[in-house]
C-alpha atoms as a PDB file:
ATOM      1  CA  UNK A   1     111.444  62.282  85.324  1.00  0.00           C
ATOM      2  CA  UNK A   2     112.187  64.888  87.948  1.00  0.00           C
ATOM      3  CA  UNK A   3     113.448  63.985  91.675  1.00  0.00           C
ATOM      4  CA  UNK A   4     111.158  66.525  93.398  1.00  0.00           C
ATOM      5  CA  UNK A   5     113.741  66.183  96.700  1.00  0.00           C
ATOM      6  CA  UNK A   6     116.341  67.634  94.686  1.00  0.00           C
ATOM      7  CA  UNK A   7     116.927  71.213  93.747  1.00  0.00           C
ATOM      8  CA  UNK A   8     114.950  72.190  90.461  1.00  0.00           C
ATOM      9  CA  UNK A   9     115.593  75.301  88.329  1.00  0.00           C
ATOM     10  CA  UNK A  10     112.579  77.358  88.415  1.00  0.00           C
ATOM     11  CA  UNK A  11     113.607  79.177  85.480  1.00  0.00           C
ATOM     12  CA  UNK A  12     111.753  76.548  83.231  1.00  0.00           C
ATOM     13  CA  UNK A  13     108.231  78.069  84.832  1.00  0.00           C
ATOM     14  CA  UNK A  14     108.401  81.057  83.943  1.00  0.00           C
ATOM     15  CA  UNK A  15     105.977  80.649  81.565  1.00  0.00           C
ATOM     16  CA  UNK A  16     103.488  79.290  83.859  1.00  0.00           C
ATOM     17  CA  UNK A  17     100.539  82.041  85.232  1.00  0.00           C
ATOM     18  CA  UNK A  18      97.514  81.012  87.361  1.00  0.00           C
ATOM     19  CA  UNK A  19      96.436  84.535  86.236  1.00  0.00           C
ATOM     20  CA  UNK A  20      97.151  84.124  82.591  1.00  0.00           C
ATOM     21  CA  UNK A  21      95.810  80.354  82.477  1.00  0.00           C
ATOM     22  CA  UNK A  22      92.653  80.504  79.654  1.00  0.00           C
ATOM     23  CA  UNK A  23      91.578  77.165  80.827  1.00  0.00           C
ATOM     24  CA  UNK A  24      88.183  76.461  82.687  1.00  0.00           C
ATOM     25  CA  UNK A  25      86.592  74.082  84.413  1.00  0.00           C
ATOM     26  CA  UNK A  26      87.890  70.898  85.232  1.00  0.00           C
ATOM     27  CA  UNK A  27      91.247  70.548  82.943  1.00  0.00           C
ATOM     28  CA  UNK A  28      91.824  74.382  84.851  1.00  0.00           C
ATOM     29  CA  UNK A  29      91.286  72.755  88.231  1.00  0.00           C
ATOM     30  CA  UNK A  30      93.630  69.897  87.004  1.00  0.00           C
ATOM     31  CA  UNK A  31      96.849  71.772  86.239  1.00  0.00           C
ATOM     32  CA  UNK A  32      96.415  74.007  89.101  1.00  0.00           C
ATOM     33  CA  UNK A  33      96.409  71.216  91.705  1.00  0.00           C
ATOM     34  CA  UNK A  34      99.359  69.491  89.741  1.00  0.00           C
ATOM     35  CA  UNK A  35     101.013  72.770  89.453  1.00  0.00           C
ATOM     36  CA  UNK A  36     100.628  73.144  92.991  1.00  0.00           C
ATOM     37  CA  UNK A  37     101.385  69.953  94.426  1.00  0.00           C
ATOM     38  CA  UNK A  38     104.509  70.439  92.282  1.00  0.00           C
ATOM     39  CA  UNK A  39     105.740  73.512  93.442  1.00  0.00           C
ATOM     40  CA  UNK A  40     105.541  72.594  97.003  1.00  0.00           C
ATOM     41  CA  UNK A  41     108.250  70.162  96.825  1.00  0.00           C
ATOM     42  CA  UNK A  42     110.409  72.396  95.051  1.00  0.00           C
ATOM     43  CA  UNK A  43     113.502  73.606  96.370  1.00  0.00           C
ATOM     44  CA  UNK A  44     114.274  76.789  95.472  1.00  0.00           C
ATOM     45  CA  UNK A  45     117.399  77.898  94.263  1.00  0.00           C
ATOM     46  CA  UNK A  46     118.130  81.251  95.027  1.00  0.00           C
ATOM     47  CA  UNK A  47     117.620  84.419  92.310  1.00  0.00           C
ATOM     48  CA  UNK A  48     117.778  87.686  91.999  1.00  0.00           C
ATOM     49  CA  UNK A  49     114.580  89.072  93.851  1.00  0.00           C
ATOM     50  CA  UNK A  50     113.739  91.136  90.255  1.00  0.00           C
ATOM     51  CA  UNK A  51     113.860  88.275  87.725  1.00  0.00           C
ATOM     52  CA  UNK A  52     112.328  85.820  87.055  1.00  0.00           C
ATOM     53  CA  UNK A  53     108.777  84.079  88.936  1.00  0.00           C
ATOM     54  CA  UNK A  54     108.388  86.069  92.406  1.00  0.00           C
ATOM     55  CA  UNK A  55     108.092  82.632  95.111  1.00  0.00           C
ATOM     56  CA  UNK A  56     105.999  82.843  97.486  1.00  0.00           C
ATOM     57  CA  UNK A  57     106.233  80.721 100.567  1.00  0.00           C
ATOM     58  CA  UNK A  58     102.368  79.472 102.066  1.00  0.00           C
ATOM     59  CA  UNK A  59     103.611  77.950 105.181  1.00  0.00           C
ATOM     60  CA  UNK A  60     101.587  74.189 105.258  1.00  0.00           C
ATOM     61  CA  UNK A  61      98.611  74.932 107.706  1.00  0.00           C
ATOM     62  CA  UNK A  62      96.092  73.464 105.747  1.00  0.00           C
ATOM     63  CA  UNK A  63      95.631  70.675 103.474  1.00  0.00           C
ATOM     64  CA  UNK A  64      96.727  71.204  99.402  1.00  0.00           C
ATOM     65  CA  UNK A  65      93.565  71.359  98.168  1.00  0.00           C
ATOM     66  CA  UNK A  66      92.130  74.089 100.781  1.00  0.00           C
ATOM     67  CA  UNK A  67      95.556  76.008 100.239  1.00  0.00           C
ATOM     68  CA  UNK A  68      94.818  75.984  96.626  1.00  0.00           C
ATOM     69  CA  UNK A  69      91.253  77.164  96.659  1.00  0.00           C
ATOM     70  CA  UNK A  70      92.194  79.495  99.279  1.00  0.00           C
ATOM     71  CA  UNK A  71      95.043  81.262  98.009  1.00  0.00           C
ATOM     72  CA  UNK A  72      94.595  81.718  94.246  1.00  0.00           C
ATOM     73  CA  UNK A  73      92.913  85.191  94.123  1.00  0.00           C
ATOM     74  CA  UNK A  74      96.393  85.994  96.147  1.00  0.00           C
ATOM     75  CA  UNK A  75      98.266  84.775  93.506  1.00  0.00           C
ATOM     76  CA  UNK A  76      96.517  85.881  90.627  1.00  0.00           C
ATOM     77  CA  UNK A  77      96.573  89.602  92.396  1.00  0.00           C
ATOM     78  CA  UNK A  78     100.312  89.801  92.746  1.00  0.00           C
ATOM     79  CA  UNK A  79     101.018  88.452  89.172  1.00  0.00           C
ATOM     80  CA  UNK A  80      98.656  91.459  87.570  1.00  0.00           C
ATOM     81  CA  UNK A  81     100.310  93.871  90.290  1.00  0.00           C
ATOM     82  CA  UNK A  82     104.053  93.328  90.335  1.00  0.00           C
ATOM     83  CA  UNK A  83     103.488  91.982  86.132  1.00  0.00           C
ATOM     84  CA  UNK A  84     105.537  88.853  86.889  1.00  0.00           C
ATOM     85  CA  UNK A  85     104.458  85.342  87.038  1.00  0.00           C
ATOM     86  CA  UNK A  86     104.138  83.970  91.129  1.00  0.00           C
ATOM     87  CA  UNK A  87     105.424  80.471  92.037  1.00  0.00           C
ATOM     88  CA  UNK A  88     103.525  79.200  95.518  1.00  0.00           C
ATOM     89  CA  UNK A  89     105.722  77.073  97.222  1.00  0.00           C
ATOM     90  CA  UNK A  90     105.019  75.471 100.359  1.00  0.00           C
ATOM     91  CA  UNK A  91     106.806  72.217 102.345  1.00  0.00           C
ATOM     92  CA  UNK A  92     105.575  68.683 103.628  1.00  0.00           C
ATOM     93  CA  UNK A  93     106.511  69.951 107.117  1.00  0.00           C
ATOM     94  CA  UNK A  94     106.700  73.247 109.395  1.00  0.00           C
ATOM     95  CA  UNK A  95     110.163  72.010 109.792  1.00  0.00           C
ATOM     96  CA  UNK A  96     111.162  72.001 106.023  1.00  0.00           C
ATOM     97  CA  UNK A  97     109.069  74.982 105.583  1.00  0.00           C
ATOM     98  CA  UNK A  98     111.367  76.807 108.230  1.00  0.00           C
ATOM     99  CA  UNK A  99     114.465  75.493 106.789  1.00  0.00           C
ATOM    100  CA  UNK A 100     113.376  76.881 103.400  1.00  0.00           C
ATOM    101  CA  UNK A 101     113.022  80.392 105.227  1.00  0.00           C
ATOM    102  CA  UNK A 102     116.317  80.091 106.719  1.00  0.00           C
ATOM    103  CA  UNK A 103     117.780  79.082 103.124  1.00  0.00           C
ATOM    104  CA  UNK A 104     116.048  82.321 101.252  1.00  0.00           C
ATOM    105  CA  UNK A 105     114.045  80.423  99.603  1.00  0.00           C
ATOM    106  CA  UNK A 106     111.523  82.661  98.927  1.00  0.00           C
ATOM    107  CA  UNK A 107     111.052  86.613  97.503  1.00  0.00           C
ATOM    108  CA  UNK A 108     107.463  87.145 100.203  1.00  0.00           C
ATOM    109  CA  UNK A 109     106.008  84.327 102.554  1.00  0.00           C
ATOM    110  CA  UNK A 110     103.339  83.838 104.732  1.00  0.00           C
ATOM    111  CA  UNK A 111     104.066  82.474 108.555  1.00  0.00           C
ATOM    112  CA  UNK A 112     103.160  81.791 111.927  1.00  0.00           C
ATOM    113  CA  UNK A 113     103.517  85.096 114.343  1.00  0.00           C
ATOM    114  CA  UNK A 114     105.554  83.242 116.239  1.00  0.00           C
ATOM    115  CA  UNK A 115     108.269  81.978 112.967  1.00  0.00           C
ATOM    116  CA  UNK A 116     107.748  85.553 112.319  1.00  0.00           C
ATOM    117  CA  UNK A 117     109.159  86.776 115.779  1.00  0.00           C
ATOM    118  CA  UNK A 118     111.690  83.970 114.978  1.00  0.00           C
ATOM    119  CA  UNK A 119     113.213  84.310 111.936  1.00  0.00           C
ATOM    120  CA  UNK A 120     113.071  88.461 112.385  1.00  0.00           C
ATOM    121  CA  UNK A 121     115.055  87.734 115.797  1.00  0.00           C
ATOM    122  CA  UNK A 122     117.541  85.156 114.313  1.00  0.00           C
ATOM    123  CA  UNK A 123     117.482  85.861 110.485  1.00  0.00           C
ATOM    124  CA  UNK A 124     116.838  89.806 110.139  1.00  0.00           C
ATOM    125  CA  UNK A 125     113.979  89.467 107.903  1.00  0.00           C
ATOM    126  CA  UNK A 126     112.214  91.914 107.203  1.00  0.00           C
ATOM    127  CA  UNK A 127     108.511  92.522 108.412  1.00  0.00           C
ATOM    128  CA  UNK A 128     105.860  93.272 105.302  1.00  0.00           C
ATOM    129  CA  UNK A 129     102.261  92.746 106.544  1.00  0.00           C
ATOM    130  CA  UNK A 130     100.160  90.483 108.890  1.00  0.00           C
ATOM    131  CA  UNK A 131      96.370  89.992 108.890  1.00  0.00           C
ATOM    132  CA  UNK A 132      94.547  92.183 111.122  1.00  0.00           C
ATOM    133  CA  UNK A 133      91.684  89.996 113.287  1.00  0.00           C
ATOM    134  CA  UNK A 134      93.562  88.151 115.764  1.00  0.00           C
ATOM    135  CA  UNK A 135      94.016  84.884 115.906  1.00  0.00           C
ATOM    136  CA  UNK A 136      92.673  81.942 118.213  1.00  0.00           C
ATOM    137  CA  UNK A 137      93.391  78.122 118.787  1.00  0.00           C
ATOM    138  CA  UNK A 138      90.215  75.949 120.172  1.00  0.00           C
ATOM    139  CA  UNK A 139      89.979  72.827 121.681  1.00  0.00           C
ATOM    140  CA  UNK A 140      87.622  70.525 119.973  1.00  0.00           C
ATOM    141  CA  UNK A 141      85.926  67.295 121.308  1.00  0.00           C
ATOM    142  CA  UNK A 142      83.068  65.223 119.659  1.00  0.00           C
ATOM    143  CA  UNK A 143      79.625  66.665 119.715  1.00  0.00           C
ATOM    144  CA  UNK A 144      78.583  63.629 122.113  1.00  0.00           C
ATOM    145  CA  UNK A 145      81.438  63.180 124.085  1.00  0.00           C
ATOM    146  CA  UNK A 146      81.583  63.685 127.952  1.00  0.00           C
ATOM    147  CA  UNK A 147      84.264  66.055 128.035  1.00  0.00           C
ATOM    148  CA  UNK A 148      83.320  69.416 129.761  1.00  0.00           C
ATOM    149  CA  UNK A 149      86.572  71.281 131.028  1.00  0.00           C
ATOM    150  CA  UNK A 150      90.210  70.716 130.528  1.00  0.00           C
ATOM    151  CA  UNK A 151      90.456  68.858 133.322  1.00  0.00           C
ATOM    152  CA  UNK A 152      88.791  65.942 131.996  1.00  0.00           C
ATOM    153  CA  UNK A 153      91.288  65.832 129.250  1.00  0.00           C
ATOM    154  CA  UNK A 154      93.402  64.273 131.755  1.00  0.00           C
ATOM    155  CA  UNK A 155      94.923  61.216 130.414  1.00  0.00           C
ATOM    156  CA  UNK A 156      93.704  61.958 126.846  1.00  0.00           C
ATOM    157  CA  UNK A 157      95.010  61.954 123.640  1.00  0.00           C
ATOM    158  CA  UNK A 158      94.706  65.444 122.149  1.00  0.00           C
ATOM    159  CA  UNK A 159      95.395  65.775 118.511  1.00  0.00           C
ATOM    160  CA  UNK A 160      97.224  69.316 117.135  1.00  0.00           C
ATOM    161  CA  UNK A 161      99.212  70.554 113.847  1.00  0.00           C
ATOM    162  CA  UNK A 162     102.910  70.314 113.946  1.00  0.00           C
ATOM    163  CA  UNK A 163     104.614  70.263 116.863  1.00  0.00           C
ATOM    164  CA  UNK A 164     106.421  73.834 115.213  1.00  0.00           C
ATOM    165  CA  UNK A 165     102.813  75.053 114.479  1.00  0.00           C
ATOM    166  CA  UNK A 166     101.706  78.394 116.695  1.00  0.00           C
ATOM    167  CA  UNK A 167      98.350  76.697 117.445  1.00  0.00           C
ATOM    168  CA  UNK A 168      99.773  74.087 119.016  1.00  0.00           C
ATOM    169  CA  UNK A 169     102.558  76.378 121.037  1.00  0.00           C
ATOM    170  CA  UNK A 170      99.601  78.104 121.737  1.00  0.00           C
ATOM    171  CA  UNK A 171      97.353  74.819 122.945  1.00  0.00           C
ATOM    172  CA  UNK A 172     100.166  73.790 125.509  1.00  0.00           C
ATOM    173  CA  UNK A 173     100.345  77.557 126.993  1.00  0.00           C
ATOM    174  CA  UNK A 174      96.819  76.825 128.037  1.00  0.00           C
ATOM    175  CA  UNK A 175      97.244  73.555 129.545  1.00  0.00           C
ATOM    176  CA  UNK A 176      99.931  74.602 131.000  1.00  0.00           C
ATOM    177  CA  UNK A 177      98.093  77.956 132.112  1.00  0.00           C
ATOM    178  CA  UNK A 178      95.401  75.965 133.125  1.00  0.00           C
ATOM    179  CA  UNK A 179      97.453  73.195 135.736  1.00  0.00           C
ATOM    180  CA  UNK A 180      98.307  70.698 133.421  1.00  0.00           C
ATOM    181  CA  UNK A 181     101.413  69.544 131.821  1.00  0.00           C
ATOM    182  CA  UNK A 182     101.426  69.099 128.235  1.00  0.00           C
ATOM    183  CA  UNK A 183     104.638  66.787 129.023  1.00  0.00           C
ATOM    184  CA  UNK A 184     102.679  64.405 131.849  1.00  0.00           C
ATOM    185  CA  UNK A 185      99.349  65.038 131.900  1.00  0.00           C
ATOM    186  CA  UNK A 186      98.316  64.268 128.606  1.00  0.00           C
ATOM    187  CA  UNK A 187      98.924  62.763 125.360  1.00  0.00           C
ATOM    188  CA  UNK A 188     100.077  65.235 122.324  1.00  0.00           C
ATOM    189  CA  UNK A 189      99.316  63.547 118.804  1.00  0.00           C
ATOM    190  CA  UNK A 190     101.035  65.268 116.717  1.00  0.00           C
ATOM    191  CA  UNK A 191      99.913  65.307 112.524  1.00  0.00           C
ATOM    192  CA  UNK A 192     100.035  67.483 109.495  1.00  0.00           C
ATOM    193  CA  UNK A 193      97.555  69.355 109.982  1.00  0.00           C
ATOM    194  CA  UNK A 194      94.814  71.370 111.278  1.00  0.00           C
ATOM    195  CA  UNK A 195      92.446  69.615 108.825  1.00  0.00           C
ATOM    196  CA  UNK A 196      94.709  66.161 110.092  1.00  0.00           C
ATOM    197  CA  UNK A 197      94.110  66.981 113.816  1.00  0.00           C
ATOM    198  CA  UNK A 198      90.466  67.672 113.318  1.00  0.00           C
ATOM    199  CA  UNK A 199      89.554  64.566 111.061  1.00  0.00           C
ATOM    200  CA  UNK A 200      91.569  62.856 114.280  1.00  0.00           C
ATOM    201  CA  UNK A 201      88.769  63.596 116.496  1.00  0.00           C
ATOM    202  CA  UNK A 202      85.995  62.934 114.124  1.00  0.00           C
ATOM    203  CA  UNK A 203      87.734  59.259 113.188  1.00  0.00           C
ATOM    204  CA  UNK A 204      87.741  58.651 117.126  1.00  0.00           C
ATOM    205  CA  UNK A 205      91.658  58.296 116.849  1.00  0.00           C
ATOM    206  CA  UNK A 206      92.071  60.997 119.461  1.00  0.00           C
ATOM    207  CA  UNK A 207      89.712  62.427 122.277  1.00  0.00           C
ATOM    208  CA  UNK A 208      90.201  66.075 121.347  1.00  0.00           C
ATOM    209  CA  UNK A 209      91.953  68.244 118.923  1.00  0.00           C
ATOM    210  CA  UNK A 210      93.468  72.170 119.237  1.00  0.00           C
ATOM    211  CA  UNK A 211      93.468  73.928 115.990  1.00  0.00           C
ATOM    212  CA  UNK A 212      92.867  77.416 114.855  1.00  0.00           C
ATOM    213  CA  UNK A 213      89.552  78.808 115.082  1.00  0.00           C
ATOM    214  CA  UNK A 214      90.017  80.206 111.387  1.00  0.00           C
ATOM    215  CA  UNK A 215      90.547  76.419 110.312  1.00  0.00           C
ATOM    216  CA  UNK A 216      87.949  74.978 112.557  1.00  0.00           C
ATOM    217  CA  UNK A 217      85.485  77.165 110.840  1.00  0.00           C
ATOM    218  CA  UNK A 218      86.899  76.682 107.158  1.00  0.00           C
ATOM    219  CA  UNK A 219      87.033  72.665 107.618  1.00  0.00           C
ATOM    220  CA  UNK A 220      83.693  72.944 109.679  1.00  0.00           C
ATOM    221  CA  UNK A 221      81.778  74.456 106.989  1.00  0.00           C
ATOM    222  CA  UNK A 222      83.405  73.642 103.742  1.00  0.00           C
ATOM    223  CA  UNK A 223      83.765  69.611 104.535  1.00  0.00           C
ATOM    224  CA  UNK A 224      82.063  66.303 105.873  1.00  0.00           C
ATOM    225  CA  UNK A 225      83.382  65.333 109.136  1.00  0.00           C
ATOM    226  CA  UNK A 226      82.548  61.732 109.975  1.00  0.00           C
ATOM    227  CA  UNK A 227      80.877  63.154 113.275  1.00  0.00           C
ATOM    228  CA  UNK A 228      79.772  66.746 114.756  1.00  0.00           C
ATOM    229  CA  UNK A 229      82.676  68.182 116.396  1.00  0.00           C
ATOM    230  CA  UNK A 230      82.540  70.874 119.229  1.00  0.00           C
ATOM    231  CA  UNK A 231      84.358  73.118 120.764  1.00  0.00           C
ATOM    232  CA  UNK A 232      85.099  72.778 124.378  1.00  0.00           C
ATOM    233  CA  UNK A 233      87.604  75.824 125.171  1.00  0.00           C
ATOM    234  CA  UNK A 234      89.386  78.866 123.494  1.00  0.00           C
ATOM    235  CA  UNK A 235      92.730  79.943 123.753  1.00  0.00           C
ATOM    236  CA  UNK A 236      93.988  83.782 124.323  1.00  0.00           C
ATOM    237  CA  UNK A 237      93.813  85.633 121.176  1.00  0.00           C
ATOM    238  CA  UNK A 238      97.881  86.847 119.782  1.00  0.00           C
ATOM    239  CA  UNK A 239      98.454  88.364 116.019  1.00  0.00           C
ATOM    240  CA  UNK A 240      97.544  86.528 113.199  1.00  0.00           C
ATOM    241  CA  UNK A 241      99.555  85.682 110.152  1.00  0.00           C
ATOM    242  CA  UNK A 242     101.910  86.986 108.951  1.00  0.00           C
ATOM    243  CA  UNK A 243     103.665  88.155 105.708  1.00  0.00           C
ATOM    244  CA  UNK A 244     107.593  88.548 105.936  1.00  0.00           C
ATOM    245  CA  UNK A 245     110.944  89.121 102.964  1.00  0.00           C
ATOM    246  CA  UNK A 246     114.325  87.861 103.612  1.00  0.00           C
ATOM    247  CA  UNK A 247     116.532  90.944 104.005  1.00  0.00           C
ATOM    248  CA  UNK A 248     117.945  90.532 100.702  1.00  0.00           C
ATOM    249  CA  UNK A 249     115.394  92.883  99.261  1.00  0.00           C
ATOM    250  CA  UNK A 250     115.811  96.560  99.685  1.00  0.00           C
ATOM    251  CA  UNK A 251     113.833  98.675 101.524  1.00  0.00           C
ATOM    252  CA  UNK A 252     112.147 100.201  98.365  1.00  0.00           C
ATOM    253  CA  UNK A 253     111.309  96.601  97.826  1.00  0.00           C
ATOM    254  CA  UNK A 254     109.999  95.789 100.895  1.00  0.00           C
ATOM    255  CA  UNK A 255     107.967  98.754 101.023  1.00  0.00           C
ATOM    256  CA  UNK A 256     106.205  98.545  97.064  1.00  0.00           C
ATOM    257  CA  UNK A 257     104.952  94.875  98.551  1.00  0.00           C
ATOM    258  CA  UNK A 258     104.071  96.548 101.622  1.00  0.00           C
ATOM    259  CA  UNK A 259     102.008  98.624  99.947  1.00  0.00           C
ATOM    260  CA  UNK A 260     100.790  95.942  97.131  1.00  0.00           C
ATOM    261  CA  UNK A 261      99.492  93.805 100.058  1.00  0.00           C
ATOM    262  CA  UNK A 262      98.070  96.710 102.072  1.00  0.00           C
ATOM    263  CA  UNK A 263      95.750  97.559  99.042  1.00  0.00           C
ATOM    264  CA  UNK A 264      95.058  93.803  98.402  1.00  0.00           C
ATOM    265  CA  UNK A 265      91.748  93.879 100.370  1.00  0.00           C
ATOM    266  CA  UNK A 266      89.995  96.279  98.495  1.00  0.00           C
ATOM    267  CA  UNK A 267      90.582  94.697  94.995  1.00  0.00           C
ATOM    268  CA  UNK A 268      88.193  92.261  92.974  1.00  0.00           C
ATOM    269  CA  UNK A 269      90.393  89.414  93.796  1.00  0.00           C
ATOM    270  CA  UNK A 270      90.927  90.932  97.903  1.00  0.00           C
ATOM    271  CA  UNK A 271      87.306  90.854  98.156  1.00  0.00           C
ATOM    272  CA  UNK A 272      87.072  86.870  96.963  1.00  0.00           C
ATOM    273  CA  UNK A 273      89.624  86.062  99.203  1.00  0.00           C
ATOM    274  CA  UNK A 274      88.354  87.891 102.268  1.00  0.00           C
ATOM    275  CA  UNK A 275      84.892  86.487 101.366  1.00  0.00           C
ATOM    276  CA  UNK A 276      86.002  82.857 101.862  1.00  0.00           C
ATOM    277  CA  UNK A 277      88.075  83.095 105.599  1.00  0.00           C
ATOM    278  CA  UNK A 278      87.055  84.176 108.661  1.00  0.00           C
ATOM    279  CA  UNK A 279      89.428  86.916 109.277  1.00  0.00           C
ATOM    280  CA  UNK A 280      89.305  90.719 107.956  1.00  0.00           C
ATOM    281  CA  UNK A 281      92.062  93.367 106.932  1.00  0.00           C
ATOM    282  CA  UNK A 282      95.523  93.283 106.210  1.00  0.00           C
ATOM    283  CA  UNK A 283      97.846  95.899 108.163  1.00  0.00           C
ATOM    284  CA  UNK A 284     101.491  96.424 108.881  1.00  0.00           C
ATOM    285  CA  UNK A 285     103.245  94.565 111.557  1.00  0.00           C
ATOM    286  CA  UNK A 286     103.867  96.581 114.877  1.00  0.00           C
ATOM    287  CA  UNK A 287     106.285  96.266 117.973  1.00  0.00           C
ATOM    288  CA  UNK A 288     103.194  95.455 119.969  1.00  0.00           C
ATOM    289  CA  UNK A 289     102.476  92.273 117.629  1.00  0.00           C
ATOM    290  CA  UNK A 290     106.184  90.879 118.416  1.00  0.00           C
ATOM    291  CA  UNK A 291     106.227  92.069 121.709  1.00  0.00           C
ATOM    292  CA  UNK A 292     102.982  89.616 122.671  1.00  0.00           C
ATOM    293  CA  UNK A 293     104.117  86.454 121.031  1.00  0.00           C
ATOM    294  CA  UNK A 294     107.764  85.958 123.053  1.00  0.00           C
ATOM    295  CA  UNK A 295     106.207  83.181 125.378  1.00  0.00           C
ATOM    296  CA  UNK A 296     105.764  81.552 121.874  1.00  0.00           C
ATOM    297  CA  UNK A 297     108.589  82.148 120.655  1.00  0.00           C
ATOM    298  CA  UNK A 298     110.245  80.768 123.499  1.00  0.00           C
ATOM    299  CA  UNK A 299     108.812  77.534 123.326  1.00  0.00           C
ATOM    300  CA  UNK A 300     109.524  77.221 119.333  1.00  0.00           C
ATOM    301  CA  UNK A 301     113.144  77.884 119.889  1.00  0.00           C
ATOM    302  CA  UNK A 302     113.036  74.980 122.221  1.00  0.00           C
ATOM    303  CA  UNK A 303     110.891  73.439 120.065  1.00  0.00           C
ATOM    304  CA  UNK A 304     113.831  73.852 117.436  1.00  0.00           C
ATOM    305  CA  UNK A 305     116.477  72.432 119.606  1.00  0.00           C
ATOM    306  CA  UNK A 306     114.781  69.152 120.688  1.00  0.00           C
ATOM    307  CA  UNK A 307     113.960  68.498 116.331  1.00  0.00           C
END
């Protein structure tokens, strides 16, 4: 019976391909999710970058079940292009998720802009790719509740992702931006998840949520809130998400996933994927990108200090 808080060899899953899986159906759906739900506890122990599954790190935004409908034409992509099985590992926590960064833990993961400006300033990683449409935090009340502005979030509990999360960084900007202290002024509940902090509001355990507008759309439409939600306010829009290596890899490395993701959106499987979220495009990672999210990444190195 494995201890899935200790290290695990991956070497023992090399065998196992969402790509090469013949299964349909149900039993398909089955191992995936137990695959998954695996693999996201795992600790990786560190590899070469050429043998062996390539792991990929999906930083925990969304619940298991959306992650795993949402990412598997990803997966199944790199596995036919790079002809080596994928691992998707993710982490309970942004916290653990970080840490797992910071340990090398992974060959290619997906993060926050703001981890990305963080681990490229105090890690070296190396920047790969980043999803073009820009991305956007909302505040969200109940369809019938009397909230209006920001200002009548005075005194309220407002739900949002991890306190490590960008849309939350992002949330407290605009409070802040707007006159009020995210400190005094109101009361930060602090769960999981976007899909966590939404349900909050809709379950009338908080008076308002912030979450990305990409999630608020994907829970919005693909799941049964207990009540209509709205949205009261939008944040500033900053780079979306972003794909980074540890610099481990060499550059010719870094550059044939560079140009393996860049290509991703006009394949079969880049076509299902793009179909499903509301954002567009994947394109390399500029100066500008980084040079627009250090307010953010101010506030997660704090952030990282006081957890």
């Amino acid at each position: 019976m494995y201890n899935l808080n200790e290290s695990t060899n991956l070497d023992r899953f090399r065998d196992v391909s969402f790509h090469s899986m013949r299964l349909t159906g149900f039993s398909r759906l089955l191992l995936f999710c137990l695959f998954f739900t695996f693999a996201m506890y795992v600790h990786a122990q560190p590899q070469s970058s050429d043998s062996g599954p390539l792991r990929l790190g999906l930083i925990p935004h969304l619940s298991t079940q959306l992650m795993m409908k949402k990412y598997n034409p990803l997966i199944t992509y790199l596995q036919r292009e790079l002809q080596r099985p994928v691992v998707a590992i993710t982490a309970p926590n942004f916290k653990t998720y970080i840490q797992r960064v910071i340990n090398g833990d992974f060959d290619i993961y997906m993060t926050a802009p703001n981890m990305a400006a963080y681990h490229e300033k105090h890690n070296q990683n190396v920047r790969l790719v980043k999803f073009t449409q820009k991305l956007q935090g909302v505040f969200v009340v109940a369809e019938d509740s009397p909230y209006q502005s920001l200002d009548d979030l005075k005194g309220k509990t407002i739900a949002t992702p991890d306190v490590m999360a960008v849309i939350t960084s992002l949330g407290e900007l605009t409070l802040t931006e707007n006159g009020i202290d995210p400190n005094k002024d109101v009361n930060l509940k602090y769960t999981p998840s976007h899909n966590n902090a939404l349900q909050s509001v809709a379950e009338d355990k908080a008076d308002a949520a912030i979450v990305g507008y990409p999630a608020y759309k994907m829970i919005t439409s693909g799941s049964k809130l207990r009540k209509p939600v709205r949205i009261l306010l939008k944040t500033k829009l900053i780079p979306h998400m972003m794909f980074m290596s540890p610099p481990r890899l060499s550059k010719q490395e870094t550059e044939k996933l560079q140009k393996i993701m860049l290509a991703f959106p006009d394949s079969d499987e880049g076509k299902k994927f793009f179909s499903g979220v509301p954002f567009k495009g994947i394109a390399l990672i500029t100066d500008e990108d980084m040079a627009q999210l250090q307010e953010l990444l101010q506030l997660l190195e704090q952030h990282m200090e006081n957890n």
